[in-house]
N, C-alpha and C. Protein backbone atom coordinates (compact mmCIF):
# COMPACT_ATOMS: atom_id res chain seq x y z
N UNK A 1 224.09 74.13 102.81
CA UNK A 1 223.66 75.50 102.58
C UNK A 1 224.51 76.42 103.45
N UNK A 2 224.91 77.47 102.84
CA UNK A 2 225.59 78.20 103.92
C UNK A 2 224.51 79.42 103.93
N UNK A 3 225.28 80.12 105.52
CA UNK A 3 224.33 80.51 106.04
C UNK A 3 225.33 82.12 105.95
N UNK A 4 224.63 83.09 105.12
CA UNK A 4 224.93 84.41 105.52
C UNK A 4 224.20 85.59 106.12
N UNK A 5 224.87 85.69 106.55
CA UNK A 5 224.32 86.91 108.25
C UNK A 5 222.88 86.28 108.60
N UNK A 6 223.20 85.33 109.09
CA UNK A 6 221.74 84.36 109.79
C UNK A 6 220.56 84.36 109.14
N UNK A 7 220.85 84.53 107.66
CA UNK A 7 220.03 84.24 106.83
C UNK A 7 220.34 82.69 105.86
N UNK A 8 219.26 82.30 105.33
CA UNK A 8 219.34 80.50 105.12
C UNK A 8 218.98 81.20 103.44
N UNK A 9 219.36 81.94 103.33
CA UNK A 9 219.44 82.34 101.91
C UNK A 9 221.01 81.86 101.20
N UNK A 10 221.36 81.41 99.91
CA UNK A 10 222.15 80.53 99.73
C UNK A 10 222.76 81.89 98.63
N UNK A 11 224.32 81.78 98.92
CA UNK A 11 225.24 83.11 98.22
C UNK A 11 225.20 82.16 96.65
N UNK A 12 225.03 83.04 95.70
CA UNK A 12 224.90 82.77 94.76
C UNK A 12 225.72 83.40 93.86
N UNK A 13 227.11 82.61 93.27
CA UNK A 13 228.05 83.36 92.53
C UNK A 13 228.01 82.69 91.02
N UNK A 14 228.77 83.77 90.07
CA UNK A 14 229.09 83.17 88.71
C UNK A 14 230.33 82.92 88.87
N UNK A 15 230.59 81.59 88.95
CA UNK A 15 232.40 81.17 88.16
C UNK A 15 232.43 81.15 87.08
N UNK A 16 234.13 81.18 86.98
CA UNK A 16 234.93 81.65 87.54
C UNK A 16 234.99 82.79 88.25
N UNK A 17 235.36 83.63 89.29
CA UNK A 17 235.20 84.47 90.05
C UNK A 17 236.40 85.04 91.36
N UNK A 18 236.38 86.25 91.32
CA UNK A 18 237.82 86.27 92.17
C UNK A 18 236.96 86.16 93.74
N UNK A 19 238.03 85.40 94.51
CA UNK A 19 237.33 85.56 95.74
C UNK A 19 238.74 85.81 96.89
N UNK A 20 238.52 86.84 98.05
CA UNK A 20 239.08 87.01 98.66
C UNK A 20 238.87 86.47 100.26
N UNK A 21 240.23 85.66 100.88
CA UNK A 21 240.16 85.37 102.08
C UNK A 21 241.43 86.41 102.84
N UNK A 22 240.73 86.32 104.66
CA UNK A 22 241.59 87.23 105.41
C UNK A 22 242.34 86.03 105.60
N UNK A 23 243.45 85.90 106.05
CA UNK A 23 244.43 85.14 107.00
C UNK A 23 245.04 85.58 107.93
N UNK A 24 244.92 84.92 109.17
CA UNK A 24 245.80 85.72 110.18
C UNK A 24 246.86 84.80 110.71
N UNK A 25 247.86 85.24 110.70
CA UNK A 25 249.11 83.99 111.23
C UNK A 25 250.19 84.63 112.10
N UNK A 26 251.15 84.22 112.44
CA UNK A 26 251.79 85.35 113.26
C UNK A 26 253.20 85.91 112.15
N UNK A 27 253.44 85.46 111.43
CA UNK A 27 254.17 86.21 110.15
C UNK A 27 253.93 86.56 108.28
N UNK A 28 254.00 87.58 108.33
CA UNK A 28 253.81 87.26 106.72
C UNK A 28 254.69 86.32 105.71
N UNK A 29 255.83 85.52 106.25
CA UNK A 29 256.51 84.12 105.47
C UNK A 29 255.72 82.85 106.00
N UNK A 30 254.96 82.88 107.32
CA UNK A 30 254.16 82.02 107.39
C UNK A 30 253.02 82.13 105.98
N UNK A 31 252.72 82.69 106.50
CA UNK A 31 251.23 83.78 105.51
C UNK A 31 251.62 82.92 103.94
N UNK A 32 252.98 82.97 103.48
CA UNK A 32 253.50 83.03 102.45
C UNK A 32 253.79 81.42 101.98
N UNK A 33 254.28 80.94 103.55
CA UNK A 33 254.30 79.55 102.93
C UNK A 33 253.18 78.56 103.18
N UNK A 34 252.10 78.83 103.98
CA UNK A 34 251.30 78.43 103.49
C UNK A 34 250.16 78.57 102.14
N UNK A 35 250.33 79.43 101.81
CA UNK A 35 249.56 79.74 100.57
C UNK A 35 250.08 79.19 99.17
N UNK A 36 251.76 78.99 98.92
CA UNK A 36 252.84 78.01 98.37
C UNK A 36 252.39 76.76 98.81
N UNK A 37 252.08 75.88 99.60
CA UNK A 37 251.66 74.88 100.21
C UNK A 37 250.25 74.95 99.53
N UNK A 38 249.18 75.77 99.67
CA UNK A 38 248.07 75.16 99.57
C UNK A 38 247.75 75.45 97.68
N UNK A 39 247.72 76.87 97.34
CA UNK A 39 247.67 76.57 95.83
C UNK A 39 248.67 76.79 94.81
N UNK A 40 249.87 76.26 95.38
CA UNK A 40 251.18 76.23 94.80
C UNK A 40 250.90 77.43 93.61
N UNK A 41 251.12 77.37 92.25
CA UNK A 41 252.16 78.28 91.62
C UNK A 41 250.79 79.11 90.98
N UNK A 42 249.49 78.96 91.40
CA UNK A 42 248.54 79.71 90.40
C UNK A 42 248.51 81.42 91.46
N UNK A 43 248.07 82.24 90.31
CA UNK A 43 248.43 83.73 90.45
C UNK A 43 247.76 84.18 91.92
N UNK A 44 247.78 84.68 92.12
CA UNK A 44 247.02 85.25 93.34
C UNK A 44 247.43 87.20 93.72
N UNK A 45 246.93 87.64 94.65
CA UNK A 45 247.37 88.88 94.95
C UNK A 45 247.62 88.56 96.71
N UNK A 46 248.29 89.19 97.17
CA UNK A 46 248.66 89.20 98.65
C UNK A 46 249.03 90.51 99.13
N UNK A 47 248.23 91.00 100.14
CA UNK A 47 247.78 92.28 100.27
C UNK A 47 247.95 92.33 101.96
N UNK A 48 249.28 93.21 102.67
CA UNK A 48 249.20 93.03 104.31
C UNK A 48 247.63 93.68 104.49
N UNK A 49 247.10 93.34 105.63
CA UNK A 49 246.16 93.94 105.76
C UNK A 49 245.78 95.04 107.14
N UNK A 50 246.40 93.88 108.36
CA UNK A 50 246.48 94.94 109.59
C UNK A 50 247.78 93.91 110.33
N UNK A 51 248.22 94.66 111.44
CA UNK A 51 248.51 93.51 112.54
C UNK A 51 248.17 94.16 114.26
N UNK A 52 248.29 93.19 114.87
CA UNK A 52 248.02 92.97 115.99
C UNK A 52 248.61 94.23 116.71
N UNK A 53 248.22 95.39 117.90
CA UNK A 53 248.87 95.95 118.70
C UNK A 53 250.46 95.57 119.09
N UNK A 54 250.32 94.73 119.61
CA UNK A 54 251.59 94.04 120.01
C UNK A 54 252.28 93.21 119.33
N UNK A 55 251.95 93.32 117.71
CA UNK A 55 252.68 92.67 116.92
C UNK A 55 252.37 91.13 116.46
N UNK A 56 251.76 91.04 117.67
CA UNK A 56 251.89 89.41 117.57
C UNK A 56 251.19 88.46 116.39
N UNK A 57 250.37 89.20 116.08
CA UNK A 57 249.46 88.87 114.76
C UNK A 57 249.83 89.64 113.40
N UNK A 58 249.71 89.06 112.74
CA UNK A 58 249.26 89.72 111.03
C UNK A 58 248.34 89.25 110.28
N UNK A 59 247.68 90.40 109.12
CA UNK A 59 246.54 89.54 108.74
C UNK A 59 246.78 90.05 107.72
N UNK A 60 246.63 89.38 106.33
CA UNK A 60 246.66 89.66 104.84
C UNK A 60 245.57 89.42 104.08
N UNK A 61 245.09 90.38 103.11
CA UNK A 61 244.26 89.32 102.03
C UNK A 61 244.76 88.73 101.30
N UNK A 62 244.16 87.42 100.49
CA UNK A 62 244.60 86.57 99.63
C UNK A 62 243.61 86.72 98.41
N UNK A 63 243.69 87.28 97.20
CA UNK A 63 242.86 87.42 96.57
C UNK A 63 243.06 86.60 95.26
N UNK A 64 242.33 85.44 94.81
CA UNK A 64 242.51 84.31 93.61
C UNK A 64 241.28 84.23 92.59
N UNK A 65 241.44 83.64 91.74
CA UNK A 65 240.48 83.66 90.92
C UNK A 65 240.07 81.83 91.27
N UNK A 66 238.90 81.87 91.71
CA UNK A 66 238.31 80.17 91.74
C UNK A 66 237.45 79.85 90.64
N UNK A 67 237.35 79.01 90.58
CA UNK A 67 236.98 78.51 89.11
C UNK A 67 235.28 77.74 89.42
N UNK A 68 235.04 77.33 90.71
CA UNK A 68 233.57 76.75 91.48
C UNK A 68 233.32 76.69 92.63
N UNK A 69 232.63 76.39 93.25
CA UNK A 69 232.18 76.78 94.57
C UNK A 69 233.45 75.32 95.09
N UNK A 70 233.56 74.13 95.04
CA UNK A 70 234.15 73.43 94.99
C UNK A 70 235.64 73.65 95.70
N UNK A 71 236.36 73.94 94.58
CA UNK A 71 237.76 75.05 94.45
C UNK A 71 237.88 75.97 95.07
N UNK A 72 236.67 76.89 95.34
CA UNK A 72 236.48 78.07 97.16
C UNK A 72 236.48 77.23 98.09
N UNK A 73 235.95 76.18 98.32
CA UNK A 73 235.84 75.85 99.63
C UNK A 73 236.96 75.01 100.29
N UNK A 74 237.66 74.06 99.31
CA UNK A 74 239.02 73.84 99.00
C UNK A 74 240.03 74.68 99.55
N UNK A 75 240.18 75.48 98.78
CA UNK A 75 241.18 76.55 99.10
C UNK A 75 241.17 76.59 100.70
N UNK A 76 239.55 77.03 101.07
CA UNK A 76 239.50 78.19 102.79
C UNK A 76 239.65 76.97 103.53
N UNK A 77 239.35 75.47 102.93
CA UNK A 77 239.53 74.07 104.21
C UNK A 77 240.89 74.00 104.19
N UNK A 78 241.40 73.92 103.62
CA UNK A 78 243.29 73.84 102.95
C UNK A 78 244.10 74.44 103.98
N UNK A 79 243.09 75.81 103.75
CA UNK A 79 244.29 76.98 104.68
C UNK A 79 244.19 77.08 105.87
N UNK A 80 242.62 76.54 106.10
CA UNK A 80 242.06 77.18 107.61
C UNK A 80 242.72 75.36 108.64
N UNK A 81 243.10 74.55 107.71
CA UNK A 81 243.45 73.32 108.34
C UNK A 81 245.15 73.54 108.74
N UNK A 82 246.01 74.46 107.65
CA UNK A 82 247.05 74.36 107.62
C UNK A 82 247.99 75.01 108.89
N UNK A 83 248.79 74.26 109.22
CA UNK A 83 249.57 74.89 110.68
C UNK A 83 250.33 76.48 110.74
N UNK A 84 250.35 76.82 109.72
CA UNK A 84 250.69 78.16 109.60
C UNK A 84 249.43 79.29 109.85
N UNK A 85 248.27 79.35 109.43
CA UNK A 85 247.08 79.94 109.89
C UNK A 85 246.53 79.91 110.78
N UNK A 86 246.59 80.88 111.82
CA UNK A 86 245.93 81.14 112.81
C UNK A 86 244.63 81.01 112.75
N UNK A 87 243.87 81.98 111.72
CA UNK A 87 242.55 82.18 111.53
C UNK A 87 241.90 82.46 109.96
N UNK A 88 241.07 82.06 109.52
CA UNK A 88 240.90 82.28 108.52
C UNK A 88 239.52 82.84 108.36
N UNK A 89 239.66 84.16 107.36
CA UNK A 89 237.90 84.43 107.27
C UNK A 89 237.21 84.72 105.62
């Protein structure tokens, strides 16, 4: 069950469905090749989003169409495991 805003109430979506993750890495070709790495050639949108004062960070959205809860969670374990992502939200 996941848990949103400390509620044990369970997010309830219709797939297919677009869903958006933040990524933060320290470049947007990182940003880039991991997302090539994790859902190779299907469409997506990639959107800078902020970066860090001092540069040192960047954060983008990644916005895809998932097809089940399955395939979301996939994706955010994929990326949030992958050595190019700092952080994933």
């Amino acid at each position: 069950m996941e848990i949103i805003n400390d509620s044990k109430e369970k997010l309830e979506l219709t797939y297919p469905t677009t869903w958006s993750y933040k990524l933060i890495s320290l470049s947007k070709e990182q940003i880039q090749e991991a997302i090539h790495e994790v859902i190779l050639e299907r469409e997506h949108d990639l959107v800078h989003s902020n970066a860090s004062k001092a540069g040192k960070y960047i954060s983008m959205n990644l916005d895809l169409l998932v097809h089940n809860e399955d395939d979301r969670n996939f994706i955010y374990e994929a990326l949030k495991k992958h050595q190019n992502i700092k952080m994933i939200l």
